[in-house]
Protein backbone atom coordinates (compact mmCIF):
# COMPACT_ATOMS: atom_id res chain seq x y z
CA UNK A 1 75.02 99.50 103.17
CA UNK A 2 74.80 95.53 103.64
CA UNK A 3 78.10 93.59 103.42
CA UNK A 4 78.66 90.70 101.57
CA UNK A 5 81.10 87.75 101.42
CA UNK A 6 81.80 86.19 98.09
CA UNK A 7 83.43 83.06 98.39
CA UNK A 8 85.14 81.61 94.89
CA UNK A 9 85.72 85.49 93.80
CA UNK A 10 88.58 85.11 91.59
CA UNK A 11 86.26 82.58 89.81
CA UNK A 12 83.74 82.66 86.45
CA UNK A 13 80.06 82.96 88.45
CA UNK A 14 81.17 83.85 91.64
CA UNK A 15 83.22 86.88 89.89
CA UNK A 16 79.83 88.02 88.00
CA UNK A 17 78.29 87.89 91.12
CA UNK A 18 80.66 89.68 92.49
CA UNK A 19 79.68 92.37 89.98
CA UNK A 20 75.73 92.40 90.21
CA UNK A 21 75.98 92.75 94.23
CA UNK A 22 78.06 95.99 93.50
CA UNK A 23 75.64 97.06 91.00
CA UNK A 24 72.82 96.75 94.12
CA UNK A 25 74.86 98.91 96.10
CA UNK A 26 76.75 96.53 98.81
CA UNK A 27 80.53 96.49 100.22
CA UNK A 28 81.70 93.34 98.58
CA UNK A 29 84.64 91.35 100.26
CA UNK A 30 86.08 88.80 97.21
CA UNK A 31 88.44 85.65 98.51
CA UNK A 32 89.23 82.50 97.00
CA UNK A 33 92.73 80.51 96.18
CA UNK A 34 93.57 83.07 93.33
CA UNK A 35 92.47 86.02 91.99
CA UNK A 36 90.40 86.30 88.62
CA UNK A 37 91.98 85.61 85.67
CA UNK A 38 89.97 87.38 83.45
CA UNK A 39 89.12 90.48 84.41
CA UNK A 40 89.57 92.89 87.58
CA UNK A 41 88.06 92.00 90.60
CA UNK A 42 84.66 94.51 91.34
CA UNK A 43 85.26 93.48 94.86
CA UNK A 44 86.14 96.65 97.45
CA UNK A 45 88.16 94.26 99.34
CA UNK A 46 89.94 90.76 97.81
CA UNK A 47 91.54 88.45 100.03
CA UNK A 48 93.96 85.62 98.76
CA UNK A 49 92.75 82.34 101.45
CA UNK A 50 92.81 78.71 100.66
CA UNK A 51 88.95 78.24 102.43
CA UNK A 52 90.17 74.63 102.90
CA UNK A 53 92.42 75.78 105.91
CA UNK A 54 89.89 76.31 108.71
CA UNK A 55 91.58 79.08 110.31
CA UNK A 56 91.37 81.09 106.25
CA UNK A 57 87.31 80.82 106.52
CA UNK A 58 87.31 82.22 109.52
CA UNK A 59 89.63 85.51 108.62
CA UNK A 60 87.52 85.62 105.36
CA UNK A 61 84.74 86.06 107.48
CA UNK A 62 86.03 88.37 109.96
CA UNK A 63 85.52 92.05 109.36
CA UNK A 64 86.49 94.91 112.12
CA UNK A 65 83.38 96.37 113.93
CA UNK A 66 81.22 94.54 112.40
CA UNK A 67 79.83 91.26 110.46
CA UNK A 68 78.59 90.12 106.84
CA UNK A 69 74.83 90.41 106.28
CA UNK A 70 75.02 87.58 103.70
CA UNK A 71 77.53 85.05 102.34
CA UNK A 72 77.59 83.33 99.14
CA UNK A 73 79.32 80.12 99.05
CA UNK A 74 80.46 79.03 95.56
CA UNK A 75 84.39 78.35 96.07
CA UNK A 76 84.88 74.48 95.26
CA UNK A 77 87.08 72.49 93.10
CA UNK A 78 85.16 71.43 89.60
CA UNK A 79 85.44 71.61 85.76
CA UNK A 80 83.90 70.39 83.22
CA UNK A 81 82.81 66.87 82.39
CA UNK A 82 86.26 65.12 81.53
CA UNK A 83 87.65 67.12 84.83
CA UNK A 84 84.21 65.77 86.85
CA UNK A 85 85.20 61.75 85.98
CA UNK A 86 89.16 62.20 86.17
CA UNK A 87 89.39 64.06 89.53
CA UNK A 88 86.90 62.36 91.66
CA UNK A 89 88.92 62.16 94.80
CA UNK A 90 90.26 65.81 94.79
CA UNK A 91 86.42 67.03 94.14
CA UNK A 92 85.21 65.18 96.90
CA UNK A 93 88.33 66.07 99.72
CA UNK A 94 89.05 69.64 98.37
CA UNK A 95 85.24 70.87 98.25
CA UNK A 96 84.42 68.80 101.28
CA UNK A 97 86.79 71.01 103.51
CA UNK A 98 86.08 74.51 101.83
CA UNK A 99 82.32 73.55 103.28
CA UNK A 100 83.04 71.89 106.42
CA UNK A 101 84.84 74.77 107.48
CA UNK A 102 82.96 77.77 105.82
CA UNK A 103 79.00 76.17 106.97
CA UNK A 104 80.97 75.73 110.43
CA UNK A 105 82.35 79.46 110.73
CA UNK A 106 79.73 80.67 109.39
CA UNK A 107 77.14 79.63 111.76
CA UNK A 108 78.81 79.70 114.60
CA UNK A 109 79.93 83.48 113.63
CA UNK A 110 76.48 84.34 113.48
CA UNK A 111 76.21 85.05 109.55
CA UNK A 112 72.59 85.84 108.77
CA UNK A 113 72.12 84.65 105.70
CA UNK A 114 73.94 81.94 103.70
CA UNK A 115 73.83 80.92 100.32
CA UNK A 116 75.38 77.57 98.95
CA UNK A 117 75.98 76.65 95.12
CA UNK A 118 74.75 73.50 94.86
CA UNK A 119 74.18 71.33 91.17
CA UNK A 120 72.13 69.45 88.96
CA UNK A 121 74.78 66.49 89.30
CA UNK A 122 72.80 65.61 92.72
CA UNK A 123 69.76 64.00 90.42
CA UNK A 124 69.51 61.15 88.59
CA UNK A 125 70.56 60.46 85.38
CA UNK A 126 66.98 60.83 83.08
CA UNK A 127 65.86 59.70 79.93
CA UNK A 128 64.70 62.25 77.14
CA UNK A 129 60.78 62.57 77.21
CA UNK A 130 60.57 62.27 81.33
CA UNK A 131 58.83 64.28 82.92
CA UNK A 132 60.13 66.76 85.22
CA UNK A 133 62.12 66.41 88.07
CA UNK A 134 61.50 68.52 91.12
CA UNK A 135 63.44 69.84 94.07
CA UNK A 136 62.06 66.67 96.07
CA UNK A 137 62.97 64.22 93.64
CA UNK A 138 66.95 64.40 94.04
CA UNK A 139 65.65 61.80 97.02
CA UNK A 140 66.12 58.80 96.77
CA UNK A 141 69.31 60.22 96.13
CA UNK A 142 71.30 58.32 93.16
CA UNK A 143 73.48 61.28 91.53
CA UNK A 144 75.30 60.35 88.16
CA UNK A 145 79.03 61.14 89.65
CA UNK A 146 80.68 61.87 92.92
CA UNK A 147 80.98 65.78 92.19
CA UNK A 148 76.52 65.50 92.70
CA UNK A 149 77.03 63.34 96.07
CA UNK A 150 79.25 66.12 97.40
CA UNK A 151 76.83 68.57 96.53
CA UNK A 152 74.20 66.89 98.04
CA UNK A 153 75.62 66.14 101.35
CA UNK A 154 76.86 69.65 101.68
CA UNK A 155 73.17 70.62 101.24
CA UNK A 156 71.63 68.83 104.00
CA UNK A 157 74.85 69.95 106.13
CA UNK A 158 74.18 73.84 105.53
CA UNK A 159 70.54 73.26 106.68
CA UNK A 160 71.50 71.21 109.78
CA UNK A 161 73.55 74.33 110.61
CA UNK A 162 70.49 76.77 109.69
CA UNK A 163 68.31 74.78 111.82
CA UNK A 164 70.93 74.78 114.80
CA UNK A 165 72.24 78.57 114.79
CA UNK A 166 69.09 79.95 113.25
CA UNK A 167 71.36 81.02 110.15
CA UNK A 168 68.90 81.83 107.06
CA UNK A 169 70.48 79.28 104.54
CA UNK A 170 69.46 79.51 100.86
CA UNK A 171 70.45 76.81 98.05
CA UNK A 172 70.29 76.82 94.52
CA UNK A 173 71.27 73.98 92.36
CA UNK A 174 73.17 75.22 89.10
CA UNK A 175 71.88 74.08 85.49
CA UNK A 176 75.44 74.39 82.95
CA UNK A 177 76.01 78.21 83.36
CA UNK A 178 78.02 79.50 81.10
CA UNK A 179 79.33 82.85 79.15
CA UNK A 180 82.25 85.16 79.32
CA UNK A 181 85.18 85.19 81.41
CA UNK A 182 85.07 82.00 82.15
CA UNK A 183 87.28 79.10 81.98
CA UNK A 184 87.46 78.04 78.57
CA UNK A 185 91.36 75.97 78.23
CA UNK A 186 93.30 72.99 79.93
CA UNK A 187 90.49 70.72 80.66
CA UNK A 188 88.32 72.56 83.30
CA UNK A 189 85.84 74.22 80.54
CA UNK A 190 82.36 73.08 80.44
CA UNK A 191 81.34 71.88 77.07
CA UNK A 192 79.57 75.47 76.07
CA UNK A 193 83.34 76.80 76.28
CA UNK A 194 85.02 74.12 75.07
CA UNK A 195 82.93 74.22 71.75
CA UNK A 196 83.31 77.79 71.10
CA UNK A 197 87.47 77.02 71.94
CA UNK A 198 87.47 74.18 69.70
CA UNK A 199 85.51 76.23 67.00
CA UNK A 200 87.70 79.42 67.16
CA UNK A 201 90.75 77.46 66.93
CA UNK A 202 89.73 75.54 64.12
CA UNK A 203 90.30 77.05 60.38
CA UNK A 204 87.26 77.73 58.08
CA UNK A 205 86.62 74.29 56.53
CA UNK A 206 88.37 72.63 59.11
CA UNK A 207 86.98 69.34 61.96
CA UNK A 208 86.22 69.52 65.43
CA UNK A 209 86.08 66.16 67.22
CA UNK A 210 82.97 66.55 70.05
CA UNK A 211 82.77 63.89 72.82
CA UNK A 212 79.58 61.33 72.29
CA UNK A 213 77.17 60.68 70.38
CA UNK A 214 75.35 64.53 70.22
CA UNK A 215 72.45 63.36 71.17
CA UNK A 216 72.58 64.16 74.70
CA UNK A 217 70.34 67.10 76.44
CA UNK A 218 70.61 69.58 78.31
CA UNK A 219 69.79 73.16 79.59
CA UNK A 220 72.40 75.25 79.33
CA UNK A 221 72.32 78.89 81.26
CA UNK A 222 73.95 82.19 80.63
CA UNK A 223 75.88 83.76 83.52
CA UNK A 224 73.84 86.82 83.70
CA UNK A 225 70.22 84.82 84.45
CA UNK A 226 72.45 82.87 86.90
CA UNK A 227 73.39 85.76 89.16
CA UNK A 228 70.03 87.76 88.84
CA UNK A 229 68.44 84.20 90.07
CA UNK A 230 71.11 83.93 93.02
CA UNK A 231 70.16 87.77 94.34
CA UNK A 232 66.03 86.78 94.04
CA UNK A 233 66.75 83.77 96.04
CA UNK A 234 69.02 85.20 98.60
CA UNK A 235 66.58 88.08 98.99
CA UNK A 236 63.68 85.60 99.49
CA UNK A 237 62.23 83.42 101.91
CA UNK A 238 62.12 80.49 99.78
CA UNK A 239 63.74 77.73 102.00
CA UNK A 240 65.40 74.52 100.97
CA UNK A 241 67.03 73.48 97.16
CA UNK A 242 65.79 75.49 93.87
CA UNK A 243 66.89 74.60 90.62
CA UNK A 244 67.87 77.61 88.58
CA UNK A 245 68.68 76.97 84.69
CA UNK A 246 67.04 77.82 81.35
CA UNK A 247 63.74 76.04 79.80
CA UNK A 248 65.44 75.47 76.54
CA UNK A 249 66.36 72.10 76.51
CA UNK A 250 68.61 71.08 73.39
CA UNK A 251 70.96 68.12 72.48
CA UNK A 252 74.78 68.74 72.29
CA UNK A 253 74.75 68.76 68.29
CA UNK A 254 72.44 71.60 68.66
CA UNK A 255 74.97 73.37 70.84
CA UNK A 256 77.85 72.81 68.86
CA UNK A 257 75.25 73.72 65.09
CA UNK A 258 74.52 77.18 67.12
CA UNK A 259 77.85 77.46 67.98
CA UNK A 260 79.40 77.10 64.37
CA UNK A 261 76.90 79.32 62.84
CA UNK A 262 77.55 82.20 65.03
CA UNK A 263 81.26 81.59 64.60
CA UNK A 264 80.57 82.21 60.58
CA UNK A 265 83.03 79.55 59.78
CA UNK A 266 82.02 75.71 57.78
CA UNK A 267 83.12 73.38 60.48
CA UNK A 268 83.01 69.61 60.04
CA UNK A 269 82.40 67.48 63.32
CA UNK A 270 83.80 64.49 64.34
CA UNK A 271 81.83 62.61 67.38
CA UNK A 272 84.51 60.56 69.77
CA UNK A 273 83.96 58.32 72.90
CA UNK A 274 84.13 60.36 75.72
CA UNK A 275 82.89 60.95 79.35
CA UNK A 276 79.08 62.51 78.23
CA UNK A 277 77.55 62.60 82.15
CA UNK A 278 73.87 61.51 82.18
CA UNK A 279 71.36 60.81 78.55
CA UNK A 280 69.26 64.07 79.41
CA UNK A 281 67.88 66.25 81.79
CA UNK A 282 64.37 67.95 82.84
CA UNK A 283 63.81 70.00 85.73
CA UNK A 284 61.01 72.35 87.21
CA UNK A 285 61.91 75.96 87.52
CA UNK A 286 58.49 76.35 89.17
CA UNK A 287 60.35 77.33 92.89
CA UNK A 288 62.48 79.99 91.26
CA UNK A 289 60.04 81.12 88.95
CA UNK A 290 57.58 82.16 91.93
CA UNK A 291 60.12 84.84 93.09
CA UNK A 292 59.39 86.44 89.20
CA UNK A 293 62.69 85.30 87.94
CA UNK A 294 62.75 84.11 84.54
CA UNK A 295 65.65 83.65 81.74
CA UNK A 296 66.27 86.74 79.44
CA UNK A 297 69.01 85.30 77.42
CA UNK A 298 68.47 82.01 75.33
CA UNK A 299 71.18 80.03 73.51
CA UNK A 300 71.68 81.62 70.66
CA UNK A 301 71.80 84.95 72.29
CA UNK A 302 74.29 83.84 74.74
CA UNK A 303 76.55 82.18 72.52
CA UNK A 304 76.70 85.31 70.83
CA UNK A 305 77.28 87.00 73.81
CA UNK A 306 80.14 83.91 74.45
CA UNK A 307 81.93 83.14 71.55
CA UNK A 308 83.62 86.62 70.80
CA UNK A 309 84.77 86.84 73.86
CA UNK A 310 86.40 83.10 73.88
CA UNK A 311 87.73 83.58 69.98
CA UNK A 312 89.54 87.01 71.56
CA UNK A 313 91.35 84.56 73.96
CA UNK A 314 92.65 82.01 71.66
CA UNK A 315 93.84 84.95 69.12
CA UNK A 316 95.77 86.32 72.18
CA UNK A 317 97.07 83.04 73.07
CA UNK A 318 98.38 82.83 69.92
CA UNK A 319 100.11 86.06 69.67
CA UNK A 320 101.92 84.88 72.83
């Protein structure tokens, strides 16, 4: 039976992950700052650490008798875009520790395999109609926020460590994940969430105000490609960055359209300034693709699979 160590357990992907490596049959250790809010930890074991504290990465990777055959790094301190341009400093300082310290235990623990959970925020910001970006082409590096320039240094740090120790060090770089159990109120929700919140608690008839113009694009993934992506890669031999996320490119009037018409309601929207991110984006999924991975679940599908679960919150939330 391999062992893993989940890192950001108590958290929306790395708590699905969580789930699909006990599905493949591993002993799954969970730790992060708190535990999930959601839903039950699937972990066997769940340990309670702040991974910024150097000495807390190095008891979440200590197990009696033994060692981890694989870690999967995805504990960090993000949000959504409002949370991304307000909290700049704490991004950069909190994450910046957990990974220090985690890379540095790790390798020098002898962990033989490491995953990181890296982001698009590391490329540029793109205009609609480019053509795609690559793997390679987050250098010259010129990332849209400070939440992408952590990401990318942290990157080239887990591969100076693979190089050094010999540690097998696999990174994917996230594309908007999204679904259920996830955070979805007070200002860390990604804009998937946020829409189906906004939506939900909004009467029939009613106005939603949406941040921009709606014209902005993106790719947004469900949760359960996401974690079926992370196990291919960690199984593989494909070295370096891979971009994992969903072909379907739409703007963000065509998430919050699909949004409101699986919702049933007649919403009204209001577009406000707000922080947007970058115009669009377009990325290969050629790397990821090779190890037969490929999206089962689409946007409508996943907002379907999303929005129930997110209107079931803010009912309870207002029974309270």
């Amino acid at each position: 039976m391999k062992r893993a160590l989940v890192c950001g357990a108590g958290g929306f992907i790395a708590g699905h992950l969580v789930k699909k490596l006990k599905r493949e049959g591993y002993w799954v250790r969970g730790v992060d700052i708190k535990e999930h809010e959601f839903s039950k930890t699937a972990a066997d074991e769940f340990l309670v650490l702040d991974l910024r504290e150097k000495q807390n990465c190095k008891a979440a990777l200590s197990i009696q008798g033994a060692k981890f055959d694989e870690v999967y790094q995805l504990a960090a301190d993000m949000g959504g875009m409002g949370f991304i341009h307000s909290a700049e400093c704490e991004i950069m300082h909190n994450s910046m520790l957990i990974n220090v310290h985690m890379t540095h235990a790790a390798a020098t623990m002898g962990i033989p395999r490491y995953f990181f959970s890296s982001s698009v925020c590391v490329y540029r910001d793109m205009q609609p109609g480019e053509p795609e970006l690559t793997e390679a082409d987050a250098i010259p590096a010129h990332p849209d926020n400070e939440y992408g320039w952590e990401k990318l240094y942290t990157e080239r740090m887990a591969m100076a460590y693979g190089r050094r120790y010999g540690m097998q060090v696999r990174i994917a770089r996230f594309q908007n994940c999204y679904g259920a159990e996830g955070t979805w109120t007070g200002g860390r929700e990604k804009a998937p969430a946020a829409t189906c919140r906004k939506v939900a608690e909004a009467e029939d008839g009613g106005t939603i105000e949406v941040w921009g113009d709606g014209t902005a694009i993106r790719s947004y993934t469900h949760v359960n490609d996401m974690v079926e992506g992370v196990y291919l890669l960690m199984q593989s031999d494909l070295e370096g960055a891979v971009n994992i996320g969903c072909p379907q490119y739409v703007t963000v009037k065509e998430l919050v359209d699909t949004v409101i018409e699986v919702s049933g309601k007649k919403i009204k929207v209001k577009y406000v300034p707000g922080p947007v991110g970058v115009q669009s984006r377009n990325f290969s999924n050629a790397r990821i693709y090779s190890l037969g991975w490929q999206p089962k679940v689409f946007l409508k599908g996943g907002i379907q699979l999303t929005y129930p679960w997110i209107e079931a919150q803010v009912n309870a939330a207002r029974q309270k």
